[in-house]
Protein backbone atom coordinates (compact mmCIF):
# COMPACT_ATOMS: atom_id res chain seq x y z
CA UNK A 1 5.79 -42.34 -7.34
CA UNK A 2 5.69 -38.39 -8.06
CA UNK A 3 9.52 -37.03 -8.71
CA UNK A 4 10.79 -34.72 -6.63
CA UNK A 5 10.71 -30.86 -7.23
CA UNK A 6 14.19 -30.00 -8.48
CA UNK A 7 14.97 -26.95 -6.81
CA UNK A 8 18.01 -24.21 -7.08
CA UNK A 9 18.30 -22.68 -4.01
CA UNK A 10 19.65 -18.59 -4.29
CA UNK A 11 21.62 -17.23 -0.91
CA UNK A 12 22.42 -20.19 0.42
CA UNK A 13 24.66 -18.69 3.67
CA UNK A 14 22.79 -15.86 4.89
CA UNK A 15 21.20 -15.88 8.02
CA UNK A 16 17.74 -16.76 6.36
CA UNK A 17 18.83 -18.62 3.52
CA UNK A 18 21.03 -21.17 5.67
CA UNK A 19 18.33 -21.79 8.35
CA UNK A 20 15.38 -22.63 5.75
CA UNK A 21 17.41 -24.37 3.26
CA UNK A 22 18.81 -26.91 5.47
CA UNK A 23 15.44 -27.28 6.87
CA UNK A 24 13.88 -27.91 3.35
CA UNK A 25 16.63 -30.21 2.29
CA UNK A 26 15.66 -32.58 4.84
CA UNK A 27 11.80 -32.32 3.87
CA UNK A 28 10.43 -35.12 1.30
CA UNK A 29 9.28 -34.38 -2.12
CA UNK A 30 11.76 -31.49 -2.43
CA UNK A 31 15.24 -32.29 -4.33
CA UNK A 32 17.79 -29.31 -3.63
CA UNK A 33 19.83 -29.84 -6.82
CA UNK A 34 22.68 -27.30 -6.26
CA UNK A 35 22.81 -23.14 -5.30
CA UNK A 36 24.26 -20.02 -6.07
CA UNK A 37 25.95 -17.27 -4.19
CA UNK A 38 28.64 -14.98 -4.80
CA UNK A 39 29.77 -15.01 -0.90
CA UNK A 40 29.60 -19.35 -1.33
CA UNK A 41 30.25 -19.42 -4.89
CA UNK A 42 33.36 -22.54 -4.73
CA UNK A 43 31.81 -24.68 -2.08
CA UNK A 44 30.15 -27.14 -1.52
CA UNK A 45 26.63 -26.70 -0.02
CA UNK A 46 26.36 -29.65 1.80
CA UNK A 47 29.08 -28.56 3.78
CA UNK A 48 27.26 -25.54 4.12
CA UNK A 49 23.90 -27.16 5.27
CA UNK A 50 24.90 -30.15 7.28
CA UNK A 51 28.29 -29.92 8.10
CA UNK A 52 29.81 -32.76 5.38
CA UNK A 53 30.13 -32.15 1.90
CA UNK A 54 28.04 -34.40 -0.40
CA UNK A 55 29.03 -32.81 -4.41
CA UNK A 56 26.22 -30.46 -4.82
CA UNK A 57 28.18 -27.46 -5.81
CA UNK A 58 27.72 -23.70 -5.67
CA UNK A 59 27.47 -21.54 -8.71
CA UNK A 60 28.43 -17.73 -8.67
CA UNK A 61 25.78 -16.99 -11.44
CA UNK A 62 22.57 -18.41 -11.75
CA UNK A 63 22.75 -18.57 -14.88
CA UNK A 64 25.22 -20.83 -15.52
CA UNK A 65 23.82 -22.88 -12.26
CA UNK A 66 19.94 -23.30 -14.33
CA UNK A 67 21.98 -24.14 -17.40
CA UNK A 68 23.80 -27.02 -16.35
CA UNK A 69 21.52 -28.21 -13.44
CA UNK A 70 17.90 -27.71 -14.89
CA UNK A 71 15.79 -27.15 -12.40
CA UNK A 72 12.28 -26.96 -12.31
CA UNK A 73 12.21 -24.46 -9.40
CA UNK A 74 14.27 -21.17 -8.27
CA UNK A 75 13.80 -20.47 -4.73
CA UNK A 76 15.65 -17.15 -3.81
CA UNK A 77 16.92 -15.31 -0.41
CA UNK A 78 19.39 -13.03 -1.49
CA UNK A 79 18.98 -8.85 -1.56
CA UNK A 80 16.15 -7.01 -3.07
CA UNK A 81 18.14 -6.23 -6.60
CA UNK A 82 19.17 -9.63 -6.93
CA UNK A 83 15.91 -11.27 -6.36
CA UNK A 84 14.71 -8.85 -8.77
CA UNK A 85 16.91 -10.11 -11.18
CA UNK A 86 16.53 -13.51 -10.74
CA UNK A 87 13.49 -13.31 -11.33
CA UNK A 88 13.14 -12.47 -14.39
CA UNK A 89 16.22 -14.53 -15.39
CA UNK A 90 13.97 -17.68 -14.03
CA UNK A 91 11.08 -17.11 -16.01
CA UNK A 92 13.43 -16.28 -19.07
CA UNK A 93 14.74 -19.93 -18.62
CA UNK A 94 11.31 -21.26 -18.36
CA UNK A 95 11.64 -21.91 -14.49
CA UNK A 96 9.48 -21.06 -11.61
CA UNK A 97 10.12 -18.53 -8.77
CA UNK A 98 9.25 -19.03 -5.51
CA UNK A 99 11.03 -16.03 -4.04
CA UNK A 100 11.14 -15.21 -0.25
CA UNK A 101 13.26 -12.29 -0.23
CA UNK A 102 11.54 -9.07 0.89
CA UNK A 103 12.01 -5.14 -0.96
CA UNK A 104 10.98 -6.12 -4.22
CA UNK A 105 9.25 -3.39 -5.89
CA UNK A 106 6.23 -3.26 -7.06
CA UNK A 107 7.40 -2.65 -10.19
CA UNK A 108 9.37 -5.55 -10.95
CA UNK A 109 6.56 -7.44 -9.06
CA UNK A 110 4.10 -6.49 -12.24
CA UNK A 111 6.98 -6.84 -14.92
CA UNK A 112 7.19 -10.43 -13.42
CA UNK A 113 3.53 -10.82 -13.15
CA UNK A 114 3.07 -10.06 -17.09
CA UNK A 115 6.12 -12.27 -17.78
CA UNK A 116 4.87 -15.16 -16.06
CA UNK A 117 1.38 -14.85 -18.08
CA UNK A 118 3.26 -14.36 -21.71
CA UNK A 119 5.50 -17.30 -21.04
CA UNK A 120 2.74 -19.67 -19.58
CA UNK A 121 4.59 -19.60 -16.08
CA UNK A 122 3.57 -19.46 -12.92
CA UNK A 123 5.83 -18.06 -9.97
CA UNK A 124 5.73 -16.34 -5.97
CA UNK A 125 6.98 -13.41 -4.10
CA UNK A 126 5.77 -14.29 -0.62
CA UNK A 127 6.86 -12.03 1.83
CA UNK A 128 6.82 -14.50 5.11
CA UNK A 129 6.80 -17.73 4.43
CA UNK A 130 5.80 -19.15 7.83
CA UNK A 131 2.29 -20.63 8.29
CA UNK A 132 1.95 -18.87 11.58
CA UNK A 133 2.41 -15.69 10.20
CA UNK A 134 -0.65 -15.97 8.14
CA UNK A 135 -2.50 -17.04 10.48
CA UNK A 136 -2.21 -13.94 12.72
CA UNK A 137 -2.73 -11.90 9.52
CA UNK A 138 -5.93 -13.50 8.74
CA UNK A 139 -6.97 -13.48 12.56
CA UNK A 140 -6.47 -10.33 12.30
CA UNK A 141 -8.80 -9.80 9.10
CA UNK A 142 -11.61 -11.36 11.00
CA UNK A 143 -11.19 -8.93 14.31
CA UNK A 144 -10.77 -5.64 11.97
CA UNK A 145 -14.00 -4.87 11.54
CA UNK A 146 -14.81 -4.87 15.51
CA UNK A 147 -12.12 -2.29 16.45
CA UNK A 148 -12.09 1.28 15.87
CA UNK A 149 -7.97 1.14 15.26
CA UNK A 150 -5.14 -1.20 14.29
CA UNK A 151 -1.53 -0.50 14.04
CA UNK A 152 1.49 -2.82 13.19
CA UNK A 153 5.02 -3.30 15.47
CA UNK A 154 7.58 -5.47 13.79
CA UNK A 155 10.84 -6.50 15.39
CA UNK A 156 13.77 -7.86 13.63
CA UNK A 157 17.43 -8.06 13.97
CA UNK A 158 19.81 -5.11 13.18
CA UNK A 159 21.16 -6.33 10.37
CA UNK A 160 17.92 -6.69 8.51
CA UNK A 161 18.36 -4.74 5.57
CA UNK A 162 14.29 -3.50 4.54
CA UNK A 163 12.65 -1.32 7.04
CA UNK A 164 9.53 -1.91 7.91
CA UNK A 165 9.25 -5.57 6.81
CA UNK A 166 7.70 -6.90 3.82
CA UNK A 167 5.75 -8.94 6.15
CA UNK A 168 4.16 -5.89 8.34
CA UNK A 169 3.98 -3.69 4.70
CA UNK A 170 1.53 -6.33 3.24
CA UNK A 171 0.10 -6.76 6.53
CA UNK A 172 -0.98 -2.95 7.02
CA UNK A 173 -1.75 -2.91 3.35
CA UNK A 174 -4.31 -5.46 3.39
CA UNK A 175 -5.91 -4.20 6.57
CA UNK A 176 -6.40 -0.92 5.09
CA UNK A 177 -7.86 -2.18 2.36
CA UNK A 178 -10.67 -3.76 3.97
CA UNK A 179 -10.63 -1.04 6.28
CA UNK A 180 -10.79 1.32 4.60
CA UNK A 181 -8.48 3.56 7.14
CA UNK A 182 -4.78 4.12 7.85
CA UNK A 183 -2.95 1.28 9.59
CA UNK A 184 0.56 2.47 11.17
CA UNK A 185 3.38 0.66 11.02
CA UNK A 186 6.24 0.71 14.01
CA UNK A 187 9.73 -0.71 13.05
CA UNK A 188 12.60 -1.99 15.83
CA UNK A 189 15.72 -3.30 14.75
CA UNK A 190 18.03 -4.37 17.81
CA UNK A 191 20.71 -7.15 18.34
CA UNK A 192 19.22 -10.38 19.69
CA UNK A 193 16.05 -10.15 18.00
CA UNK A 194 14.73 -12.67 15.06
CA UNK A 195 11.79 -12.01 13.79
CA UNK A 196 8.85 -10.93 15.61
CA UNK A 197 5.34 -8.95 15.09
CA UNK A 198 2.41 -7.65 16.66
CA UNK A 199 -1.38 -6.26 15.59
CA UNK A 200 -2.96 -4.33 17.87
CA UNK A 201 -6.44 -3.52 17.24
CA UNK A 202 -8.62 -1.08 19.39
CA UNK A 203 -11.47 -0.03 20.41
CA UNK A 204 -12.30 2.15 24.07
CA UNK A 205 -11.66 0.44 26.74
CA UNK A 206 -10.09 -2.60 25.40
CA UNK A 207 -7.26 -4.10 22.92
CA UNK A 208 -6.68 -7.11 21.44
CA UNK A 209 -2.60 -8.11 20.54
CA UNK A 210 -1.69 -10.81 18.31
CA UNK A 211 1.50 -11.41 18.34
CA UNK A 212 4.15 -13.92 16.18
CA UNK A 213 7.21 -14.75 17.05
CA UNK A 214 9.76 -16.48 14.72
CA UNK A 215 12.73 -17.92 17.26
CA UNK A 216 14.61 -19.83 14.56
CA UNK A 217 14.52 -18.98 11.10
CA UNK A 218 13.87 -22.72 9.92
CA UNK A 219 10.08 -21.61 10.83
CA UNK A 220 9.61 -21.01 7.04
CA UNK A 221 11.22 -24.04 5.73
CA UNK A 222 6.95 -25.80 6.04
CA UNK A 223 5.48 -22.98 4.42
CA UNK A 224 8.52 -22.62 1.58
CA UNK A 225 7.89 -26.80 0.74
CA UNK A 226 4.16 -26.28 0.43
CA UNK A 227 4.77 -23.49 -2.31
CA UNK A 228 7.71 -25.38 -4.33
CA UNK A 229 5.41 -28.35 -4.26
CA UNK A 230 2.45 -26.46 -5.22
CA UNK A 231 3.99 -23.61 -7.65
CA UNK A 232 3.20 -25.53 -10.72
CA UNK A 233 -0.99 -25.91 -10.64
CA UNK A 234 -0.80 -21.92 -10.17
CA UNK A 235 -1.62 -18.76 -12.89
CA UNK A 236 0.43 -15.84 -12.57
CA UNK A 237 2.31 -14.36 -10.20
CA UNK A 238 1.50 -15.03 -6.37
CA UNK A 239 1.81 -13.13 -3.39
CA UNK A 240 -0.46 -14.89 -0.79
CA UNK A 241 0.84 -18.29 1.14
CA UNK A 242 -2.69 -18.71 1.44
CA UNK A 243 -2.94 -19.52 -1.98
CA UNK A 244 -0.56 -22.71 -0.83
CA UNK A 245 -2.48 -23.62 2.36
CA UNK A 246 -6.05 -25.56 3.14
CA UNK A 247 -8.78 -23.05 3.15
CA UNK A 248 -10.25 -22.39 6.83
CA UNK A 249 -13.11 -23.64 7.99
């Protein structure tokens, strides 16, 4: 029997991190071996997760949390600056990054790209990790070239930090790329919102909205497994789930 994928799990008690980290922890093949996070940093995560501690601890540094717990996989969602960091400091340490916090810059997205190709390491900065998600953006690939227009609303909680998204940035940016033409982006930050985003593509006389809504953040716990499980047969630095998924038909 294949061992389990030891994972570190960074920003385990934010709003994201909580929701998808429980959710993984109960997923097969994945072993959460212990987290970090300087809000946390004392506690025990199980605690945390699932309501009854079970002696996985939480480290303040990661660090000192890869040192003593070796994992084979760093899954992060903390802030832009620290994912940036800990980043690098995974790929220093010789372990992959599967990071789903959004704001990283581009920058530190190609320092990490060369440093995962010098150190024979793979690693991802996925920006969504639901499955959904990239289904509507590939949908919405295939439709493009039928409509004269396409613009991007994304909807998110107020106390989302990046504005727009990472997931609506990558979205417009791939759009335009293929084509070839600006692709507006529309931001909303309100109490009681999630996660949510639409694509509307036009032509006269007629639209066509896709439209993804994430109503609990454990959505991208599925996605998040396939890419910890998957990580290691990859070259570089990735940015597409796709790259994780079954190719469509």
């Amino acid at each position: 029997m294949t061992k389990p994928v030891r994972v570190l799990f960074a920003g385990p008690s934010g709003r994201t991190g909580r929701a998808t980290g429980a959710a993984l922890d109960l997923m097969s093949g994945v072993e959460i071996v212990g987290a970090v996070g300087q809000a946390s940093a004392g506690r025990d995560l199980g605690e945390i997760w699932h309501g009854k501690a079970d002696g996985r601890h939480i480290y303040g540094a990661v660090g000192d949390a890869m040192s003593e717990l070796a994992p084979d996989v760093l899954c992060d969602f903390t802030r832009a600056e620290v994912a940036e960091s800990h980043l690098r400091l995974a790929l220093m340490s010789g372990v992959r990054p599967v990071i789903g916090t959004t704001g990283v810059t581009d920058s530190a997205l190609r320092d990490a790209d060369a440093l995962c190709r010098q150190r024979g390491l793979s690693g991802a900065v996925i920006a969504n990790f639901s499955v959904v998600a990239w289904l509507v953006e590939r949908i919405a690939q295939m439709a493009l070239p039928y409509f004269e227009g396409a613009e991007v609303i994304e909807m998110h909680a107020a106390t989302k930090r990046d504005k727009p998204s990472g997931t609506a940035l990558r979205l417009a940016r791939v759009l335009e790329a293929q084509g070839e033409r600006e692709v507006p982006v529309h931001s909303v930050r309100l109490p009681g919102l999630v996660a949510h985003q639409e694509v509307l593509l036009g032509s006269p006389g007629e639209v066509l909205t896709l439209r993804h809504d994430a109503l609990d953040r454990s959505c991208y716990a599925a996605g998040l497994r396939l890419s910890v499980l998957g990580i290691r047969e990859k070259e570089g630095l990735v940015r597409d789930l796709g790259a994780f998924l079954p190719p469509l038909a």
